[in-house]
N, C-alpha and C. Protein backbone atom coordinates (compact mmCIF):
# COMPACT_ATOMS: atom_id res chain seq x y z
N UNK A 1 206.73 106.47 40.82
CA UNK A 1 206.86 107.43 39.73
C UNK A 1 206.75 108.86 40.27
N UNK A 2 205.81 109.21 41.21
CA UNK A 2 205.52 110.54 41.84
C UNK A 2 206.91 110.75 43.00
N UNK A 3 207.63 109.53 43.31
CA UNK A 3 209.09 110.20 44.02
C UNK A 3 209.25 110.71 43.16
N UNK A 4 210.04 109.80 41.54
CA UNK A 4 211.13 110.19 41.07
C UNK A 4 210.83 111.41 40.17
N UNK A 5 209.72 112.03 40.47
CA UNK A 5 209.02 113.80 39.67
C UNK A 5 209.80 114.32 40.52
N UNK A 6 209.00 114.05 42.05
CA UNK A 6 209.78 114.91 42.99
C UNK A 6 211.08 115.09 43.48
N UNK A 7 211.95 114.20 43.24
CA UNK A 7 213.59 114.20 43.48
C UNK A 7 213.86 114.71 42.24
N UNK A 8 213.34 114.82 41.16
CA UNK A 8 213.70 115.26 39.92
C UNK A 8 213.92 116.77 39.90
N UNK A 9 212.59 117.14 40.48
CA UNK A 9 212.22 118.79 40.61
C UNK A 9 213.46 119.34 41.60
N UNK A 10 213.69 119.06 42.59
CA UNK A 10 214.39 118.87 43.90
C UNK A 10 215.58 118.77 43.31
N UNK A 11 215.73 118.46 42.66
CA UNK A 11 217.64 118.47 42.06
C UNK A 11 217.67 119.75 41.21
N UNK A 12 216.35 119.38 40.50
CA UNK A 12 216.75 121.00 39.27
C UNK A 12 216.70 122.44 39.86
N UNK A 13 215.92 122.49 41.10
CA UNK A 13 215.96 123.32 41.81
C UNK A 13 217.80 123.81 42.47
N UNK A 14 217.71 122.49 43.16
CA UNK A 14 219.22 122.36 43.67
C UNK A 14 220.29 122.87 42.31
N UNK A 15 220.19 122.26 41.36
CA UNK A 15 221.20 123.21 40.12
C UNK A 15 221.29 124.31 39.97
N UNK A 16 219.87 124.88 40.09
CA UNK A 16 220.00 126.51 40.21
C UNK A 16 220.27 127.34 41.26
N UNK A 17 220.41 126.79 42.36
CA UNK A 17 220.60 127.25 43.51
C UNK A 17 222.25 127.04 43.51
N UNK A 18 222.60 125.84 43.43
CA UNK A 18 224.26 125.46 43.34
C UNK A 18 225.13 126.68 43.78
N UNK A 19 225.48 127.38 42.80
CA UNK A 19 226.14 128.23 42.38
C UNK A 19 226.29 129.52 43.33
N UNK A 20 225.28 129.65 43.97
CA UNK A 20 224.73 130.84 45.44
C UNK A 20 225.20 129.90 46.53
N UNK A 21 225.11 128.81 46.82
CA UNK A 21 225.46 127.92 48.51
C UNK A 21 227.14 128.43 48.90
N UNK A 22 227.04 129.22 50.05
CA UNK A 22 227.71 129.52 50.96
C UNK A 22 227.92 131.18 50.62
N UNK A 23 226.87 131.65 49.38
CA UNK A 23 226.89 132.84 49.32
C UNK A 23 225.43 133.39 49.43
N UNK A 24 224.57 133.30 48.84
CA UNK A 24 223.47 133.61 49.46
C UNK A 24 222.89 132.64 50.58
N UNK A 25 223.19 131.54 50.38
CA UNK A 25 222.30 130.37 51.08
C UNK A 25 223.39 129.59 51.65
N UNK A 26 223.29 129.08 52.87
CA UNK A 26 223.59 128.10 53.44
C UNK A 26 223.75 126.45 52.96
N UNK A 27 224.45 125.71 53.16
CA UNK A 27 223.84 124.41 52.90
C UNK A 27 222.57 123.72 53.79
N UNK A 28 222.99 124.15 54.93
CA UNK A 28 221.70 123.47 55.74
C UNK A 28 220.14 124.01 55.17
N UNK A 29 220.36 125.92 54.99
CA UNK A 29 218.88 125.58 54.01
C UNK A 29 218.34 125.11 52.89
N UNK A 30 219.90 125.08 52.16
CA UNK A 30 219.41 124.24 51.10
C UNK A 30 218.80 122.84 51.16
N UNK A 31 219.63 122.15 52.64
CA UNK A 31 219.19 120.77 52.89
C UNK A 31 217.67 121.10 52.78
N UNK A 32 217.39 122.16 53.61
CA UNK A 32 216.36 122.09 54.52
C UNK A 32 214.71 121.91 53.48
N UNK A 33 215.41 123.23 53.00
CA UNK A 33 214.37 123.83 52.23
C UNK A 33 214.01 123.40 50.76
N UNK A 34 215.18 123.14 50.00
CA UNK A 34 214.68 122.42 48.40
C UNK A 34 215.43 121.23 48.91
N UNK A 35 215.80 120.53 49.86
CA UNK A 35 215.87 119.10 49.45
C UNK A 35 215.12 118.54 50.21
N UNK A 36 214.12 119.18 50.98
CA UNK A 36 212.82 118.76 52.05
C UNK A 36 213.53 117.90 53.42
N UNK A 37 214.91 118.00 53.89
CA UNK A 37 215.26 116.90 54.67
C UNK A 37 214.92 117.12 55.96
N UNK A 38 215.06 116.37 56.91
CA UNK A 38 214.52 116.24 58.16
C UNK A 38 216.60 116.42 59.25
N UNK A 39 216.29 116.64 60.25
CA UNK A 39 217.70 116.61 61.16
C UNK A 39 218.08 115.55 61.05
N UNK A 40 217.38 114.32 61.11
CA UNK A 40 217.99 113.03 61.14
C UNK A 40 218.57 112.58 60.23
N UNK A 41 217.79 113.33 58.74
CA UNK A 41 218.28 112.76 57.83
C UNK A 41 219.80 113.05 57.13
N UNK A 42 220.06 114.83 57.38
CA UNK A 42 220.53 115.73 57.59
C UNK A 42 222.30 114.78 58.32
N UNK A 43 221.48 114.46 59.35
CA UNK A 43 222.92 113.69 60.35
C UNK A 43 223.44 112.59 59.58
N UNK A 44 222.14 111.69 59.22
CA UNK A 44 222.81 110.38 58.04
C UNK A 44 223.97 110.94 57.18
N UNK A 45 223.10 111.60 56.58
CA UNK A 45 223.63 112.20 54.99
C UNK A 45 225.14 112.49 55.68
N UNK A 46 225.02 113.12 56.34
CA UNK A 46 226.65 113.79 57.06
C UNK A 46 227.47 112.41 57.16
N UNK A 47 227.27 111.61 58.18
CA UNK A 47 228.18 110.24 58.65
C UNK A 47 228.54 109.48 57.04
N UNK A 48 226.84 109.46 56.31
CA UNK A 48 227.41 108.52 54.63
C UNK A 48 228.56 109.28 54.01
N UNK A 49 228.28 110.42 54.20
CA UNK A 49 229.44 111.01 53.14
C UNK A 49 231.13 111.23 53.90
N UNK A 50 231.11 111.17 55.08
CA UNK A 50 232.44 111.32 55.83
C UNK A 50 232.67 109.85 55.91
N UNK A 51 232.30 108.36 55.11
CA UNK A 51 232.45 107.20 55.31
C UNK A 51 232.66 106.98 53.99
N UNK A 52 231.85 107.67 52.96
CA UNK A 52 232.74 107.80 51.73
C UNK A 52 234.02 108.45 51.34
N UNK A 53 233.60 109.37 52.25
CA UNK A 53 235.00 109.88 51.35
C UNK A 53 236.69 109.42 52.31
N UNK A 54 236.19 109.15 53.79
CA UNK A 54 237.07 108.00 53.92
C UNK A 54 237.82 106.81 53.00
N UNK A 55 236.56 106.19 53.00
CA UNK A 55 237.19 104.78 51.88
C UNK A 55 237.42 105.25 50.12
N UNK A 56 237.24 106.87 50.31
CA UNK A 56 237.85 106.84 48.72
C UNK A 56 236.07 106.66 47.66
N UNK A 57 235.35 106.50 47.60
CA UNK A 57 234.23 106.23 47.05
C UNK A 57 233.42 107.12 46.59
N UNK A 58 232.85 108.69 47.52
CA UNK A 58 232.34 109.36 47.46
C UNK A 58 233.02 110.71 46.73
N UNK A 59 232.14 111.23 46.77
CA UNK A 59 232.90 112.82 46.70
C UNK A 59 232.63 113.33 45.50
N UNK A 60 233.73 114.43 45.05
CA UNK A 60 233.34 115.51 43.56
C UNK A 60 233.29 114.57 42.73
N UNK A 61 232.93 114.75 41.72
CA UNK A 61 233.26 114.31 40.44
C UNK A 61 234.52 114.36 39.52
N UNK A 62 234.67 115.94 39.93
CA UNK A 62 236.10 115.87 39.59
C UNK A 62 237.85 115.34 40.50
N UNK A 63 238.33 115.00 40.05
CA UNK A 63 239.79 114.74 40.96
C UNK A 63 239.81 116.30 41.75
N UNK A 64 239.92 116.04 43.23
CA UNK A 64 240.96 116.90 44.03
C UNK A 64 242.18 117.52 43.06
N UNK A 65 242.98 117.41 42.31
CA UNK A 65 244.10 117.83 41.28
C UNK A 65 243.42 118.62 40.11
N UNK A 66 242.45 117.83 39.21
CA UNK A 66 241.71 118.69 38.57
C UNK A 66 241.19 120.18 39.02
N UNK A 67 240.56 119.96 40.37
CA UNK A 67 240.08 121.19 41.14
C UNK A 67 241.05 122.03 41.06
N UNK A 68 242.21 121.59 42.03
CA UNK A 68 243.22 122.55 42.06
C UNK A 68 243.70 123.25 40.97
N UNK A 69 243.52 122.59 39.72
CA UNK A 69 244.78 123.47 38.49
C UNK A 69 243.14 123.87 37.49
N UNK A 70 242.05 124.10 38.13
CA UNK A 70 240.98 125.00 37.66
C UNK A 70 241.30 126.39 38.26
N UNK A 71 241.53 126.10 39.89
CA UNK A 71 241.33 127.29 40.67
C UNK A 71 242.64 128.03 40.52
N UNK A 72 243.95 127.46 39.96
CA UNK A 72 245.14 128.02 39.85
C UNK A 72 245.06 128.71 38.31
N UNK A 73 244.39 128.05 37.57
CA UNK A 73 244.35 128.63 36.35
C UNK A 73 242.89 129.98 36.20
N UNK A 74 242.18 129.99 37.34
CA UNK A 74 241.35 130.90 37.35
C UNK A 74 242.35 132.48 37.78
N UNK A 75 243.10 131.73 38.84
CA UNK A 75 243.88 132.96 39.57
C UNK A 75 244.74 133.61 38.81
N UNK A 76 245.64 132.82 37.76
CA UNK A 76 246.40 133.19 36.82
C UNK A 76 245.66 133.66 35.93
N UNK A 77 244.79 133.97 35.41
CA UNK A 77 243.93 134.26 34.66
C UNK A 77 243.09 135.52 34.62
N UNK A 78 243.10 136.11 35.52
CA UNK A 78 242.05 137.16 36.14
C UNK A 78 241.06 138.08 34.57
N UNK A 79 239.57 137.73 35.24
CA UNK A 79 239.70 138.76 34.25
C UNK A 79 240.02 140.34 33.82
N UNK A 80 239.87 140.73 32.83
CA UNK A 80 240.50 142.07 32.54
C UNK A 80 239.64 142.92 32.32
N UNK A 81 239.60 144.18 32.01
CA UNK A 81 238.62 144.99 32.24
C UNK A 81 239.15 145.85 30.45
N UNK A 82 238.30 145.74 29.66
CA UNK A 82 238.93 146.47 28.56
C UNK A 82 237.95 147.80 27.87
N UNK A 83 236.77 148.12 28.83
CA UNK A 83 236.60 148.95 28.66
C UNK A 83 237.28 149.98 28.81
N UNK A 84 238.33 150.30 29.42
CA UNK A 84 238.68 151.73 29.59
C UNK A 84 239.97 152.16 28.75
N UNK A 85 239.93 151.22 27.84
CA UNK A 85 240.95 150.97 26.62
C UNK A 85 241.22 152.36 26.06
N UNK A 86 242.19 152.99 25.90
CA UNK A 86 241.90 154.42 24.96
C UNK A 86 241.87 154.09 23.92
N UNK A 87 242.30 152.98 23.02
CA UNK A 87 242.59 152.84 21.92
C UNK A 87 241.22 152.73 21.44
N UNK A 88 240.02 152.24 22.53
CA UNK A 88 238.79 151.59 21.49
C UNK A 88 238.02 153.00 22.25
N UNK A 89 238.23 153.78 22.31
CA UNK A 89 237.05 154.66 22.36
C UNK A 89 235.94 155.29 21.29
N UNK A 90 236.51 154.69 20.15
CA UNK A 90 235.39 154.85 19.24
C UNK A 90 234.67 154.00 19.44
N UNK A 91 233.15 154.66 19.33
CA UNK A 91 232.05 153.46 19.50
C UNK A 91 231.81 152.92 18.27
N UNK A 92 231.57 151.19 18.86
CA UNK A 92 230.61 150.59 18.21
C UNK A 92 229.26 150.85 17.09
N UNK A 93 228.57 151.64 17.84
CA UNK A 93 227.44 151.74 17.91
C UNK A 93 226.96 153.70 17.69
N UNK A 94 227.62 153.89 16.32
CA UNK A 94 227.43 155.50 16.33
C UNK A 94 226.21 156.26 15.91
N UNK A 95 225.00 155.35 15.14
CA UNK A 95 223.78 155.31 14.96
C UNK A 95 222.74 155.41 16.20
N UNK A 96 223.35 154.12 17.45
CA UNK A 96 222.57 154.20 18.43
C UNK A 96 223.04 155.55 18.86
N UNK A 97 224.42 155.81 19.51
CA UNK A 97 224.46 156.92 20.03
C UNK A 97 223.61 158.34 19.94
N UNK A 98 223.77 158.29 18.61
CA UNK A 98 222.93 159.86 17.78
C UNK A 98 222.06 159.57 18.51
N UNK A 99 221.26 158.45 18.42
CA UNK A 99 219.95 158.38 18.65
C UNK A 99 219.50 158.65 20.14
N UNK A 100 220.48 157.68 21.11
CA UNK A 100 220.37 158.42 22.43
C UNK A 100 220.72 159.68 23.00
N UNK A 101 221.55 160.38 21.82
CA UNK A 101 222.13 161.43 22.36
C UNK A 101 220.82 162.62 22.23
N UNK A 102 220.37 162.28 20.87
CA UNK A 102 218.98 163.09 20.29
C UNK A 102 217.76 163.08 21.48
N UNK A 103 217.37 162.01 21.87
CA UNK A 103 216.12 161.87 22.35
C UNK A 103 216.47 162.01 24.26
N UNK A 104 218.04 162.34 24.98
CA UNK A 104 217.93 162.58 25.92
C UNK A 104 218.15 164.35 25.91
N UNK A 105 218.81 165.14 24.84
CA UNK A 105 218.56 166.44 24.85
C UNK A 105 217.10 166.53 25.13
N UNK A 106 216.18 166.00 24.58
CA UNK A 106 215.10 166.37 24.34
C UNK A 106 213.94 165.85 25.41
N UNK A 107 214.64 165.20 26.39
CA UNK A 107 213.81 164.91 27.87
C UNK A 107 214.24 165.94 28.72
N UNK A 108 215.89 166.01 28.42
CA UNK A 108 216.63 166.92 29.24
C UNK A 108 216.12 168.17 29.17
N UNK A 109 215.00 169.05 28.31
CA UNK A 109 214.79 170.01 27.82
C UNK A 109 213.43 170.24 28.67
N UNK A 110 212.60 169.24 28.72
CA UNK A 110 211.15 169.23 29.72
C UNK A 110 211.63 169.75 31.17
């Protein structure tokens, strides 16, 4: 029961980290460091998964094809930037404004 806390914690960690590996973090520290592994184990893990994904077994979750027409539809997609819209330069927010506009004259003034 006290593994499956700790592989538990160890994954949720790993979820939040996900998203940063190969940009802030490495995989090896991720091995290293939130999945506690050892070199040897490190080497297993390597050979199981290049023996899965040989025979077809292992791997993403999603299809290789799926991937691709995410990352093609990301590229086609870009996002846009619509702040600098002329059309919307009226603000939102003309209450807040006053209000910041009021109370930075009045720092600006000290």
């Amino acid at each position: 029961m006290r593994d499956a806390e700790i592989l538990r914690e160890r994954l949720s960690v790993l979820q939040t980290v996900d998203p940063y590996i190969g940009r802030y973090y490495s995989m090896e520290w991720v091995q290293k460091n939130v999945l506690q592994m050892d070199k040897e184990t490190i080497a297993e893990m390597k050979k199981q998964i290049a023996k899965e994904d040989t025979a077809g077994t292992g791997g993403p979750t999603q299809a290789p094809e799926q991937q691709q027409q995410q990352q093609a539809d990301a590229e086609a997609n870009p996002p846009v930037d619509n702040t600098q819209d002329d059309a919307a330069n009226e603000s939102l927010t003309p209450q807040l404004d006053f209000e910041v506009e009021k109370y930075s004259s009045l720092l600006n003034k000290r």
